[in-house]
Protein backbone atom coordinates (compact mmCIF):
# COMPACT_ATOMS: atom_id res chain seq x y z
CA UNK A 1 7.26 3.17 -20.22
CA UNK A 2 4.66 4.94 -18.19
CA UNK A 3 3.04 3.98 -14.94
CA UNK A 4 -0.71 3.41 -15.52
CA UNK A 5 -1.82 6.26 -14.09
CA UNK A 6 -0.01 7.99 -16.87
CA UNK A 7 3.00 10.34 -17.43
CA UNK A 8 5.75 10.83 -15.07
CA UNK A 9 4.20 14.41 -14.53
CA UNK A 10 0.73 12.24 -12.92
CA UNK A 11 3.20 10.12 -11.08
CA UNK A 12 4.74 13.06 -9.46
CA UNK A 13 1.21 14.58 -8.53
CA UNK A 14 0.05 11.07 -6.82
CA UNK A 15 2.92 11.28 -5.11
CA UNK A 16 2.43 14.74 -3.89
CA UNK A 17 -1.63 14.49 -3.17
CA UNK A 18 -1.27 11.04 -0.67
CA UNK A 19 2.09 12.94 0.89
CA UNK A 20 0.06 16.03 1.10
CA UNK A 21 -3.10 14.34 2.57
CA UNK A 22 -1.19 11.69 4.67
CA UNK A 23 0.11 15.00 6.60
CA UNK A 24 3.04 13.92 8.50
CA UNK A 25 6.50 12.71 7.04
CA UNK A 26 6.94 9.31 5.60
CA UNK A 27 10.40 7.27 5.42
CA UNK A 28 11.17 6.48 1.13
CA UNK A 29 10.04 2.80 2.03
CA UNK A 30 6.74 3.34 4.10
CA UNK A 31 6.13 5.96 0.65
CA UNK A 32 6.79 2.90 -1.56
CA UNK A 33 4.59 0.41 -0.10
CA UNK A 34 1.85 3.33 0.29
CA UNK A 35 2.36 3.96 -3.80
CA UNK A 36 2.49 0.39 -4.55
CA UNK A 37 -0.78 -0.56 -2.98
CA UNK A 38 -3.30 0.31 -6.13
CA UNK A 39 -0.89 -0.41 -8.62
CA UNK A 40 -1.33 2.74 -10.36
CA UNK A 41 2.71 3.42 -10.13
CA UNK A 42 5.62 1.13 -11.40
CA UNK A 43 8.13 1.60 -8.74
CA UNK A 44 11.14 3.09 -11.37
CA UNK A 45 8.72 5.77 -12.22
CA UNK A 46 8.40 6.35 -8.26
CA UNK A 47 12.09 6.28 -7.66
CA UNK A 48 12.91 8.25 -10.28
CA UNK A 49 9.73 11.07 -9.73
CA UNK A 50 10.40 10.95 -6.21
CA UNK A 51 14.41 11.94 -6.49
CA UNK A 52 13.14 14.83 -9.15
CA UNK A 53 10.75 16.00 -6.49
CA UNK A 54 13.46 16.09 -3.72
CA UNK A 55 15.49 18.49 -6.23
CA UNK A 56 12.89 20.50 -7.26
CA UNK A 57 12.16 21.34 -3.23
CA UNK A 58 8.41 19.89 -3.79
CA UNK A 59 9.73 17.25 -1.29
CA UNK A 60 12.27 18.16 1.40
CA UNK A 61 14.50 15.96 4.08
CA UNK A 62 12.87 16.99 7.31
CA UNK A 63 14.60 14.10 10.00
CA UNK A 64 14.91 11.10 10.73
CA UNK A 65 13.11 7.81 12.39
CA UNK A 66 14.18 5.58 14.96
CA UNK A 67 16.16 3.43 11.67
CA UNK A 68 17.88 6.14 11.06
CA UNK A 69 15.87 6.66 7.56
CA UNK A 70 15.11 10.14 6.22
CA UNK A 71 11.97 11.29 6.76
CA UNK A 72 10.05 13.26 3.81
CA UNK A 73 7.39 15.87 4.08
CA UNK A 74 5.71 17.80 1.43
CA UNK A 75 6.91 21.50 0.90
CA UNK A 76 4.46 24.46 0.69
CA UNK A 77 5.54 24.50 -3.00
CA UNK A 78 5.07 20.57 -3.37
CA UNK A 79 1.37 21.09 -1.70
CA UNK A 80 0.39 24.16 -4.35
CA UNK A 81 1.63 21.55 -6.94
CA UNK A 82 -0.66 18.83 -5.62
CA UNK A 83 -3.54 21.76 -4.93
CA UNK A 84 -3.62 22.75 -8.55
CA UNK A 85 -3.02 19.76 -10.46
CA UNK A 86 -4.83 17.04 -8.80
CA UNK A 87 -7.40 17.64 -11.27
CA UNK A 88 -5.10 15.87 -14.00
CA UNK A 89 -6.20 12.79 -12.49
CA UNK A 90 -9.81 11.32 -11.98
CA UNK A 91 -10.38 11.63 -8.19
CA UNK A 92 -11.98 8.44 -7.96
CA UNK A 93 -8.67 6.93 -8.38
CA UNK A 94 -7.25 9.74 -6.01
CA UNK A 95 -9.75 9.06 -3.29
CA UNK A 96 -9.31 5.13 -3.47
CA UNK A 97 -5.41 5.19 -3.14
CA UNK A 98 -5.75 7.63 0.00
CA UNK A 99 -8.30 5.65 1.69
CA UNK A 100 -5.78 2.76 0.99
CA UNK A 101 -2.67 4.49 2.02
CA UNK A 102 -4.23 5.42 5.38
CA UNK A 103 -5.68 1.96 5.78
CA UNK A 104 -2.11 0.65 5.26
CA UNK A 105 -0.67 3.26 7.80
CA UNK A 106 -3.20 2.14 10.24
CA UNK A 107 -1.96 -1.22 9.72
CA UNK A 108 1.75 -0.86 10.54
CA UNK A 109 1.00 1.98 13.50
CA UNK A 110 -0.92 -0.34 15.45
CA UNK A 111 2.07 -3.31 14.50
CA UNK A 112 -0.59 -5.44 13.01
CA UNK A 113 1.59 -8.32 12.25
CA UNK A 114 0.82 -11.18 9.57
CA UNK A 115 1.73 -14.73 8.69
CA UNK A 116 1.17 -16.92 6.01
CA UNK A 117 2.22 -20.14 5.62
CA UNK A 118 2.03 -23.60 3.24
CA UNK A 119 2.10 -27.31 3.62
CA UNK A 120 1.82 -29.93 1.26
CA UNK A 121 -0.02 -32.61 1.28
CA UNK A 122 0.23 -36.26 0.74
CA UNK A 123 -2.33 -36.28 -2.27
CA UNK A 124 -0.59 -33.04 -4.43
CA UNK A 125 -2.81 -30.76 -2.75
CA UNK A 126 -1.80 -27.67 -0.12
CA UNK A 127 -2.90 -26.02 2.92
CA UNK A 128 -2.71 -22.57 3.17
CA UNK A 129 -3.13 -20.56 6.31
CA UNK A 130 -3.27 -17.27 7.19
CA UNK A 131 -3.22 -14.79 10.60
CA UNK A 132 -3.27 -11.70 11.65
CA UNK A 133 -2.16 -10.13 15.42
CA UNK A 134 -2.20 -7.57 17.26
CA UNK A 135 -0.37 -7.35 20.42
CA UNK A 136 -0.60 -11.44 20.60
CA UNK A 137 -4.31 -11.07 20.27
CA UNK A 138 -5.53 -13.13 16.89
CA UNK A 139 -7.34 -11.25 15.12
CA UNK A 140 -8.06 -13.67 12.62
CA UNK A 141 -6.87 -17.27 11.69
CA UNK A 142 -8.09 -19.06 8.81
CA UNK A 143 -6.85 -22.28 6.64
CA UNK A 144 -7.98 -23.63 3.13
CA UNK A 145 -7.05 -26.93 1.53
CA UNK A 146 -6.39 -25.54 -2.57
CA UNK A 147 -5.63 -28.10 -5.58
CA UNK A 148 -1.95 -27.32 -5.94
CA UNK A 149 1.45 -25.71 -4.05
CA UNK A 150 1.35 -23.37 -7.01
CA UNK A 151 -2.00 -21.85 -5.83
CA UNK A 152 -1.25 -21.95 -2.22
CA UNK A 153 1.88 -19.91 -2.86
CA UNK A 154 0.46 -17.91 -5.34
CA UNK A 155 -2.11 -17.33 -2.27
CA UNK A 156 0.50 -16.87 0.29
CA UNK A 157 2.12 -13.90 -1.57
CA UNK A 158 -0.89 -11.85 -2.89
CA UNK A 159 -1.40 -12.28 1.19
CA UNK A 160 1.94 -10.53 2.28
CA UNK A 161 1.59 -8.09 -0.50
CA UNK A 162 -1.20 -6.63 0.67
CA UNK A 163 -2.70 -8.11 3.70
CA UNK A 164 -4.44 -5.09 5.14
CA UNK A 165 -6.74 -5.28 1.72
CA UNK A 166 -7.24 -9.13 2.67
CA UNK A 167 -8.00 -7.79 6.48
CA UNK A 168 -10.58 -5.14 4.78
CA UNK A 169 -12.38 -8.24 2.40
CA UNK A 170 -12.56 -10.32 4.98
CA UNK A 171 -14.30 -8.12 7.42
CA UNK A 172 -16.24 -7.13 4.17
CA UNK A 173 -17.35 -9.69 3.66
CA UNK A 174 -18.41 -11.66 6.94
CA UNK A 175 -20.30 -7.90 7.12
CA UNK A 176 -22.66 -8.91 4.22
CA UNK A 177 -21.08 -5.68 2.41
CA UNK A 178 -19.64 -7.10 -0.60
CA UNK A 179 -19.06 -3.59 -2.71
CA UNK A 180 -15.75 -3.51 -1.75
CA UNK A 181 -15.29 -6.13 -4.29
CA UNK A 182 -16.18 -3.66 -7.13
CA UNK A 183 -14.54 -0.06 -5.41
């Protein structure tokens, strides 16, 4: 089964074009959750691209971070690939999952953390509520009473999925600019 940004060849030259653009190395993980944000890549596709790439020399080992996880950089031959096929795929979709690769790096380099939590109520309804901090600073707090547990923890994990996408809306939308809905 394909990813739905197509064959394993268009995985493969995603891959390459956010490495490429991103322009430093990346552990496999921060990669994943960088990939995973648009949901144009099923992550077996990505494992199994990525591993290809590293054999081919389009991606190459080039240290370590403070973990001890590799670190992965895009070869000269991995960025001609990305150069001269990028065209394979529309570049709206290309420009959208950069702009929402570096908004997720921008996330985790400033440690923007997160929390989410539920509580249910005496009357079968929940309270969900939502932070987000930097260096103990709130950035934002909010809480909502919803109908059911089910939607508050249906809530809860679309927010640790992707929270810097919540972060964006929000600001969005207390902004009066509401086209991020639709990009």
């Amino acid at each position: 089964m394909y990813s739905p940004i197509g064959s394993k060849k268009n995985v493969k030259i995603f891959v390459l074009y956010l490495m490429a653009n991103i322009n430093y190395p990346l552990d496999f993980i921060t990669l994943n959750d960088i990939v995973m944000q648009t949901d144009y890549v099923m992550y077996l596709d990505l494992a199994e691209g990525f591993h290809e790439m590293v054999d081919d020399s389009l991606i190459a080992i080039v240290g370590e971070n403070s973990d001890g996880d590799k670190l992965y950089a895009v070869t000269d031959r991995g960025q001609i690939v990305a150069s001269e096929l990028k065209s394979d795929i529309l570049d709206s979709i290309l420009d959208q999952s950069l702009a929402s690769a570096l908004r997720y790096l921008d996330f985790k380099r400033r440690g923007v953390k997160t929390e989410a939590t539920t509580e249910r109520l005496p009357d079968g309804k929940c309270i969900f509520r939502c932070s987000f901090k930097e260096k103990d600073v709130v950035l934002f707090k909010s809480e909502i009473i919803v109908d059911s547990v089910n939607r508050a923890e249906r809530m809860k994990q679309n927010f640790n999925e992707r929270p810097e996408a919540i972060y964006r809306g929000i600001n969005a939308l207390f902004a009066g600019n509401v086209n991020f809905l639709f990009n």
